[in-house]
Protein backbone atom coordinates (compact mmCIF):
# COMPACT_ATOMS: atom_id res chain seq x y z
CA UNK A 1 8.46 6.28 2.17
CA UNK A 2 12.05 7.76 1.36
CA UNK A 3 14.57 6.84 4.02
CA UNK A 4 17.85 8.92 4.78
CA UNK A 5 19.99 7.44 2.53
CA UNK A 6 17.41 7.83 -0.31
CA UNK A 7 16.98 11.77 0.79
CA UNK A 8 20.80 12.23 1.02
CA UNK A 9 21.46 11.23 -2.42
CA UNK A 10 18.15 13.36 -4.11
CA UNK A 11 19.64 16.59 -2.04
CA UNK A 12 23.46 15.61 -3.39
CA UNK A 13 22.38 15.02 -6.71
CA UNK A 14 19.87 18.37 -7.20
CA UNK A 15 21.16 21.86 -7.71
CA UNK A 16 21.49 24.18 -4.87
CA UNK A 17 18.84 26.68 -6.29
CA UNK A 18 16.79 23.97 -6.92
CA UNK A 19 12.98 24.65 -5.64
CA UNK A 20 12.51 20.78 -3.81
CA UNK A 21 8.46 19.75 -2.93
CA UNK A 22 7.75 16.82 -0.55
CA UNK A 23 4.80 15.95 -1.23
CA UNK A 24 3.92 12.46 1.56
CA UNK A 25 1.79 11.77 4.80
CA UNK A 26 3.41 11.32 7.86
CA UNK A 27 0.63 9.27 9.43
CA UNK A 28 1.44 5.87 6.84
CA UNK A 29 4.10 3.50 7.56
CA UNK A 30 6.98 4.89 8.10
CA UNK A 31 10.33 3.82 5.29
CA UNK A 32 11.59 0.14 5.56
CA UNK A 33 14.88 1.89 5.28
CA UNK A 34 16.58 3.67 8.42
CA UNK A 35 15.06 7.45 9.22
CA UNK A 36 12.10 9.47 9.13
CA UNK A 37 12.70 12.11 6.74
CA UNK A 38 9.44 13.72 6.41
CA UNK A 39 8.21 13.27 9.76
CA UNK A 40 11.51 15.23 10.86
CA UNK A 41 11.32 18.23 8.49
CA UNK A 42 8.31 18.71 9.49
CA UNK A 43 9.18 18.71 13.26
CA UNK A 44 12.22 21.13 12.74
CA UNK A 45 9.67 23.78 12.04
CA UNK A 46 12.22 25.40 9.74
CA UNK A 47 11.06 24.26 6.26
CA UNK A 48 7.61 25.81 4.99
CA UNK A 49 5.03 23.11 5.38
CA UNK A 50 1.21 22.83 4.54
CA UNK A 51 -1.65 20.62 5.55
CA UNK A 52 -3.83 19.38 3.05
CA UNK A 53 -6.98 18.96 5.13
CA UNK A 54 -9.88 20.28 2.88
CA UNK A 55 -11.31 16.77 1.98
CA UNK A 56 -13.70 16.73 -1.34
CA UNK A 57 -14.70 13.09 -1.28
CA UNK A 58 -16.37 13.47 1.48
CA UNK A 59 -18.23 16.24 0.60
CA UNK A 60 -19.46 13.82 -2.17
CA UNK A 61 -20.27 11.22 0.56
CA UNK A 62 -17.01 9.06 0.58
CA UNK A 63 -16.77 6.77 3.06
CA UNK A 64 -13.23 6.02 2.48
CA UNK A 65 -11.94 9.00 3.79
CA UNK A 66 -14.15 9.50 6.16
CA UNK A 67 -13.30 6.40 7.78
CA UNK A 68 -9.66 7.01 7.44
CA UNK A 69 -10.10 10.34 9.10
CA UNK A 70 -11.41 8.79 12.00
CA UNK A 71 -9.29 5.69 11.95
CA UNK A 72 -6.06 8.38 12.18
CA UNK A 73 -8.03 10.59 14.77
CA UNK A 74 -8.29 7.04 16.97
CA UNK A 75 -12.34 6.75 16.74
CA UNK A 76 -14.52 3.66 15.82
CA UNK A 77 -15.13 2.70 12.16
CA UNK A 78 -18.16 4.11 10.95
CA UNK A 79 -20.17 0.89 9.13
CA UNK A 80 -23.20 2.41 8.81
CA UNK A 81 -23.31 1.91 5.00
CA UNK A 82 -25.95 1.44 2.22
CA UNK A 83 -26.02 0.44 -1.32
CA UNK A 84 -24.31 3.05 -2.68
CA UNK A 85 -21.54 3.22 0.12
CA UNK A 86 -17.73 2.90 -0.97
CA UNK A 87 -16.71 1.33 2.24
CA UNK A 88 -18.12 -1.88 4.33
CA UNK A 89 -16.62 -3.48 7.38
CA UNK A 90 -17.05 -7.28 6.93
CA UNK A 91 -17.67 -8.45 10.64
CA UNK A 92 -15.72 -12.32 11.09
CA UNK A 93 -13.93 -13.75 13.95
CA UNK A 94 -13.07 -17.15 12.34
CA UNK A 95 -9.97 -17.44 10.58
CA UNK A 96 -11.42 -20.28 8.49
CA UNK A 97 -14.52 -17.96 7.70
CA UNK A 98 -12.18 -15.27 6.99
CA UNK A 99 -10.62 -17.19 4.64
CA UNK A 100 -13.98 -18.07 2.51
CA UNK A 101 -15.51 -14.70 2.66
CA UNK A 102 -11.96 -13.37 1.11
CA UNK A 103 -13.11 -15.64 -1.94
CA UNK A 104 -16.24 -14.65 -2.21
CA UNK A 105 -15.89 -11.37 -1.63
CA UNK A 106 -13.21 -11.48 -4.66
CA UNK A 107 -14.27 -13.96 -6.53
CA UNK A 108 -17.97 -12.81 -6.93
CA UNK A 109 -19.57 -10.41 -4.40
CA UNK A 110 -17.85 -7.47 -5.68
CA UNK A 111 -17.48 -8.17 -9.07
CA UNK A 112 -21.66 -8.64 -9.43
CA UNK A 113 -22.06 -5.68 -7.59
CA UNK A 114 -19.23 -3.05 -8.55
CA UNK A 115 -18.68 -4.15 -12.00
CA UNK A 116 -15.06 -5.25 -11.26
CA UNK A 117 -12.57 -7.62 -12.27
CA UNK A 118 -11.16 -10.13 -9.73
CA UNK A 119 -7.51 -10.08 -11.28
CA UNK A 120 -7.07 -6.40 -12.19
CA UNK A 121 -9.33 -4.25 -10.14
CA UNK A 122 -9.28 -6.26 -6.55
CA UNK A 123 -6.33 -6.09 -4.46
CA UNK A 124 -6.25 -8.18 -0.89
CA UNK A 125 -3.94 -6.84 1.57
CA UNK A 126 -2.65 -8.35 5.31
CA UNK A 127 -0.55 -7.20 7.41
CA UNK A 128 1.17 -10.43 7.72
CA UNK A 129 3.15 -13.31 5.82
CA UNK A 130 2.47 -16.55 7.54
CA UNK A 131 -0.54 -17.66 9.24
CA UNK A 132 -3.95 -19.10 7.75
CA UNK A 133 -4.81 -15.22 7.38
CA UNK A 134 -1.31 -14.45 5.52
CA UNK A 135 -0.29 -13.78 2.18
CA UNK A 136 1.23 -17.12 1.36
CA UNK A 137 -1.84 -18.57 2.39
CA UNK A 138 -4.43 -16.32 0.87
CA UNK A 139 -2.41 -16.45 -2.62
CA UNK A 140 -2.63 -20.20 -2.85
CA UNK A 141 -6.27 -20.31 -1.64
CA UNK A 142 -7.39 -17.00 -4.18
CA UNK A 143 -5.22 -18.76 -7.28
CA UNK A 144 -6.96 -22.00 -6.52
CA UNK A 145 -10.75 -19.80 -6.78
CA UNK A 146 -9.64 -17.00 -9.22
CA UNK A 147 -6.94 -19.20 -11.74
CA UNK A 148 -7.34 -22.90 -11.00
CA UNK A 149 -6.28 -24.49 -14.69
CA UNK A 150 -3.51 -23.96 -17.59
CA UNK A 151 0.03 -24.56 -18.50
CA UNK A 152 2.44 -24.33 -15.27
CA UNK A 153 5.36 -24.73 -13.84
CA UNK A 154 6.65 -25.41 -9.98
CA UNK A 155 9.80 -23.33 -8.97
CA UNK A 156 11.33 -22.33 -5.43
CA UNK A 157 8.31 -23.82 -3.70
CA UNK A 158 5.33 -22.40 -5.75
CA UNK A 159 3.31 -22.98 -9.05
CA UNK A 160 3.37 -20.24 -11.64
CA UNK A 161 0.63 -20.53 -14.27
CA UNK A 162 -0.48 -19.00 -16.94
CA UNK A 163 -3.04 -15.65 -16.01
CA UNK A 164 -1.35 -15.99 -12.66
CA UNK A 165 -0.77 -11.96 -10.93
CA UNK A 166 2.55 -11.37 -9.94
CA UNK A 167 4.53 -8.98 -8.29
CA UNK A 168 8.80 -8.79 -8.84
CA UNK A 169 10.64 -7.70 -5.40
CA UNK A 170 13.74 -6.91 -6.88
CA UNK A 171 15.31 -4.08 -9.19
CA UNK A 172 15.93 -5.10 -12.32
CA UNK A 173 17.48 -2.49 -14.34
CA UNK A 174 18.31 -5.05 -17.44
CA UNK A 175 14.62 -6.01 -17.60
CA UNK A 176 13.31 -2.22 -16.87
CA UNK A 177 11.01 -3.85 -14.11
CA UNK A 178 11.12 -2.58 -10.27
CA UNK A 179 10.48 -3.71 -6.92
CA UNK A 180 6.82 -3.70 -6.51
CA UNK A 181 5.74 -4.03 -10.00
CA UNK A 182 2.44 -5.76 -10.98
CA UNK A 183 1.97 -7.74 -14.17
CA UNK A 184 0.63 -10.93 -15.28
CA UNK A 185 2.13 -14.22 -16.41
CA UNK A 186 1.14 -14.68 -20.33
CA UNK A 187 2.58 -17.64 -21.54
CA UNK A 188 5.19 -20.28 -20.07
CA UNK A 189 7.26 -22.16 -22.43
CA UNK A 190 8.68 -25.62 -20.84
CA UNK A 191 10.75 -26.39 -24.09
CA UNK A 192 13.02 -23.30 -23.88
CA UNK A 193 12.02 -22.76 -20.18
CA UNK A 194 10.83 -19.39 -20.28
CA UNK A 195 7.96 -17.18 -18.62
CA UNK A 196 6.76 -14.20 -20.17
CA UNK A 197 5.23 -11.53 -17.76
CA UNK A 198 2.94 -8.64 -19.01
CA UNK A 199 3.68 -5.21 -17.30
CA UNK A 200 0.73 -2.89 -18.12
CA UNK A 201 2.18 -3.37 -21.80
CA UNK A 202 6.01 -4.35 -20.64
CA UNK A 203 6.58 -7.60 -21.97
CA UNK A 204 9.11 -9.20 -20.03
CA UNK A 205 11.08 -12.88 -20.35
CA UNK A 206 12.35 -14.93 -17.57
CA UNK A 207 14.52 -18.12 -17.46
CA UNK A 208 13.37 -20.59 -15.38
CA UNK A 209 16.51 -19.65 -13.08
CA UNK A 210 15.13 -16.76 -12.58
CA UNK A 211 11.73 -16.65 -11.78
CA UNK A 212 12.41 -15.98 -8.17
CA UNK A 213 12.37 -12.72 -8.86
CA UNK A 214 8.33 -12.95 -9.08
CA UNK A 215 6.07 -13.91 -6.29
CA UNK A 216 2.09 -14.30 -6.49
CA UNK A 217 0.33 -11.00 -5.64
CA UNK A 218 -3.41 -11.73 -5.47
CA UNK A 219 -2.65 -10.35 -1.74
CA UNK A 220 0.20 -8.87 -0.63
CA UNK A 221 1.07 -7.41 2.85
CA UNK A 222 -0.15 -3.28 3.43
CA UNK A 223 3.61 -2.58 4.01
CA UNK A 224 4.29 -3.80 0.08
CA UNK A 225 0.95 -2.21 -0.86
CA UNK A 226 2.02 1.45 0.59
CA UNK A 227 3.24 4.38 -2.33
CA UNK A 228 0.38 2.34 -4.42
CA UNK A 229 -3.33 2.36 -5.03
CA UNK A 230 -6.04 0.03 -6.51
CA UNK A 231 -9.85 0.40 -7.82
CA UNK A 232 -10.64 -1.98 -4.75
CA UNK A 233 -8.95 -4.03 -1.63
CA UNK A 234 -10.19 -6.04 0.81
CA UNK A 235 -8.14 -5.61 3.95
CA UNK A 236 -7.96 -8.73 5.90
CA UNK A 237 -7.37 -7.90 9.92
CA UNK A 238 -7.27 -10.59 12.48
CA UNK A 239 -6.30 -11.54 16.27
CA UNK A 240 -3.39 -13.66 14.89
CA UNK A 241 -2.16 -10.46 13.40
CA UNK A 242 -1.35 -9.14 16.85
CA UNK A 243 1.91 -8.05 16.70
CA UNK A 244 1.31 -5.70 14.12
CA UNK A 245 -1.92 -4.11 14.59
CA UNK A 246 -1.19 -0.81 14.82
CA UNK A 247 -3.24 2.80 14.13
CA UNK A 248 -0.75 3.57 11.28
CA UNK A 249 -1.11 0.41 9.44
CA UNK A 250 -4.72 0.29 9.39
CA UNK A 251 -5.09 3.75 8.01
CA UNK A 252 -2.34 2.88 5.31
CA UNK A 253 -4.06 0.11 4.49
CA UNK A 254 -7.79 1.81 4.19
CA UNK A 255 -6.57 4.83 1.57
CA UNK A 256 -5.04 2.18 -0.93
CA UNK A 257 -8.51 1.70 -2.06
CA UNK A 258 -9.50 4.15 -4.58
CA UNK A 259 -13.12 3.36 -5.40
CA UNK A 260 -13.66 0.44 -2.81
CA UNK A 261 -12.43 -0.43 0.21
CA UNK A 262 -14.11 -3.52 2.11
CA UNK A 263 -12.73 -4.10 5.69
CA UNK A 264 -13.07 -7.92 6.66
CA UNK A 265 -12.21 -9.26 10.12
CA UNK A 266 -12.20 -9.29 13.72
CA UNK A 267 -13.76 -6.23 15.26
CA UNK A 268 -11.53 -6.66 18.56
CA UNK A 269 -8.82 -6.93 16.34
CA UNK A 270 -9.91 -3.60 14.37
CA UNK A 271 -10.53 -1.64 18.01
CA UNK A 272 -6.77 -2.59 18.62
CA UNK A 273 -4.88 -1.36 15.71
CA UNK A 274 -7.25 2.36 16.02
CA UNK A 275 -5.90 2.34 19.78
CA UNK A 276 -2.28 1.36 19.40
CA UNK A 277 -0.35 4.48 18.52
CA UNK A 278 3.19 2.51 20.37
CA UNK A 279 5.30 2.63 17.19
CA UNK A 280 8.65 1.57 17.40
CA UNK A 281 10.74 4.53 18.14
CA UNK A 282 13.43 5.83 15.52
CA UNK A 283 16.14 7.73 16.73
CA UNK A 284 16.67 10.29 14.56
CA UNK A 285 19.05 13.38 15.20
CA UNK A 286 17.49 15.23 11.49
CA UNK A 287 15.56 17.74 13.21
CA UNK A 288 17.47 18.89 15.51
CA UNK A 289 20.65 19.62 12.56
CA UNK A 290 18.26 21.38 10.03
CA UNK A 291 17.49 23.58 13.40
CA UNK A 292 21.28 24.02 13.49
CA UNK A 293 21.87 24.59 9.78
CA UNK A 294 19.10 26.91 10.01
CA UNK A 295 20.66 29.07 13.01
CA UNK A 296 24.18 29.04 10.79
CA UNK A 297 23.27 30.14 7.69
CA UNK A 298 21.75 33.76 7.48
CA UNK A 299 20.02 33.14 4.10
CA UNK A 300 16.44 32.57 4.96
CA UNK A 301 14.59 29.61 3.39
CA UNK A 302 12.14 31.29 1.09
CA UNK A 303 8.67 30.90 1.38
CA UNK A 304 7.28 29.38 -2.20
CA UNK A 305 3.59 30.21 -1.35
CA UNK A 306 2.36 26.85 -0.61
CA UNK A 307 -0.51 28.86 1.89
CA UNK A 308 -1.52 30.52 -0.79
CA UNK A 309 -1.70 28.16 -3.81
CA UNK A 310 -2.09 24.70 -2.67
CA UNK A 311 -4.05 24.84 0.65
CA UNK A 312 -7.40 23.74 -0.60
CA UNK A 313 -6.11 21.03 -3.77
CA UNK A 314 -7.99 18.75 -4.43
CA UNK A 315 -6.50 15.64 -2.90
CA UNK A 316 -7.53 13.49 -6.63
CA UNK A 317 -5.51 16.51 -8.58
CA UNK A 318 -2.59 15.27 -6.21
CA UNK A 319 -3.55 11.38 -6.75
């Protein structure tokens, strides 16, 4: 996820002796930001690199990586499941149906069956904002199922109530919250207009100013979702999604889940994102001057014994 600008100032700011481990797969979304940092060290072929490809969970009979595996390696998903399966594809061409299944599936399927908790273990993710099958949407229709009553408050367009999940999008080094952070709204006060938000154990105020720092998160899009995982998502993927269905999304989207991952949409629409492997090209000139570095400098880059150590981790020792 680190862009160029990111990487320059971790290399600027570390010793030169330093001993630096990316540790990141090249086959998720690539940064928001400008560059593609890993992708090109890797490519330069001048910085010792290791595949972690030795994949317990599936010895054990996940189906999560399994399907991700073949999702990256551009074959069919593989719904064969049974009772005991940790991954389902959800088969639904209707955006309206789409829609109610979401709910159900959150609100009650996999709760009764997994033992989960529709606000903090279920995560839905789309790869889209607008649309009847986008997040705005899908947040109204899951607080309306999953938090219907209680004290709230309308600002900038939507209604923040009390047990509401949220999500802040920007930095806030006062508050010691982040882009990206979950929490959930505790108590609203409408005489001294303030919200207080619960941060797994960060109790944080907001003015009523403010507040448009926070934005529902009972789905978010699979670009937000990426650097993060939950005990369960349901990944919503649709026709009307179109324009970005796309291999790398789809996979991103699939190893989010950590315990449950239920697929729920179009099956045309799923055959499209496995196929389409037409990224948008970034034009990147890294490569090509680590190769140059490399040639300049006579000090070789010292091998740290990744081979040797971590070729067979366990991939839940890295989680």
């Amino acid at each position: 996820m680190i862009d160029i600008e990111l990487a320059a100032q971790l290399l600027a700011a570390i010793r030169p002796a330093t001993t630096l481990v990316l540790v990141g797969d090249i086959d998720q979304l690539p940064s928001v930001g400008p560059g593609n940092v890993l992708r090109d060290i890797i490519k330069s072929g001048e910085i010792p690199c290791t595949k972690l490809d030795v994949i317990f969970r599936q010895q054990q009979g996940g189906n999560i990586i399994r399907n991700a595996h073949r999702v990256n390696s551009g074959e069919p998903i593989d719904d064969t499941t049974d009772d005991d399966s940790d991954f389902f594809f959800v088969k639904c061409d209707d955006p309206s149906r789409v829609v109610a299944n979401v709910v159900k599936l959150v609100q009650n399927r996999i709760p009764l069956k997994f033992g989960m908790s529709p606000l903090e273990d279920i995560q839905v993710l789309t790869p889209m904002r607008k649309g009847q099958l986008g997040y705005d949407n899908l947040n109204l229709v899951l607080q309306e199922a999953l938090n219907p009553n209680g004290v709230s408050i309308q600002r900038f367009g939507r209604t923040y109530r009390v047990g509401d999940r949220v999500m802040q999008i920007r930095n806030n080094y006062d508050k010691d919250v982040f882009n990206g952070d979950l929490g959930f709204i505790k108590s609203i006060d409408v005489q001294e207009l303030k919200m207080a938000v619960d941060f797994d154990g960060l109790k944080v105020e907001y003015d009523f100013n403010s507040i448009d720092e926070l934005v529902h998160s009972y789905a978010i899009s699979i670009h937000k979702s990426q650097g993060s995982e939950y005990p369960a998502v349901v990944i919503v993927i649709a026709r009307q999604h179109y324009m970005l269905l796309q291999r790398n999304l789809l996979y991103t989207g699939i190893t989010r889940g950590r315990k449950l991952v239920c697929l729920l949409g179009d099956p045309y629409a799923v055959s499209v994102a496995i196929k389409n492997t037409d990224t948008h090209e970034r034009r990147t000139a890294l490569a090509e001057r680590i190769r140059n570095a490399s040639d300049d400098n006579d000090t070789p880059i010292p091998d740290i014994g990744l081979e040797e150590n971590f070729s067979s981790v366990d991939e839940e020792e890295v989680d």
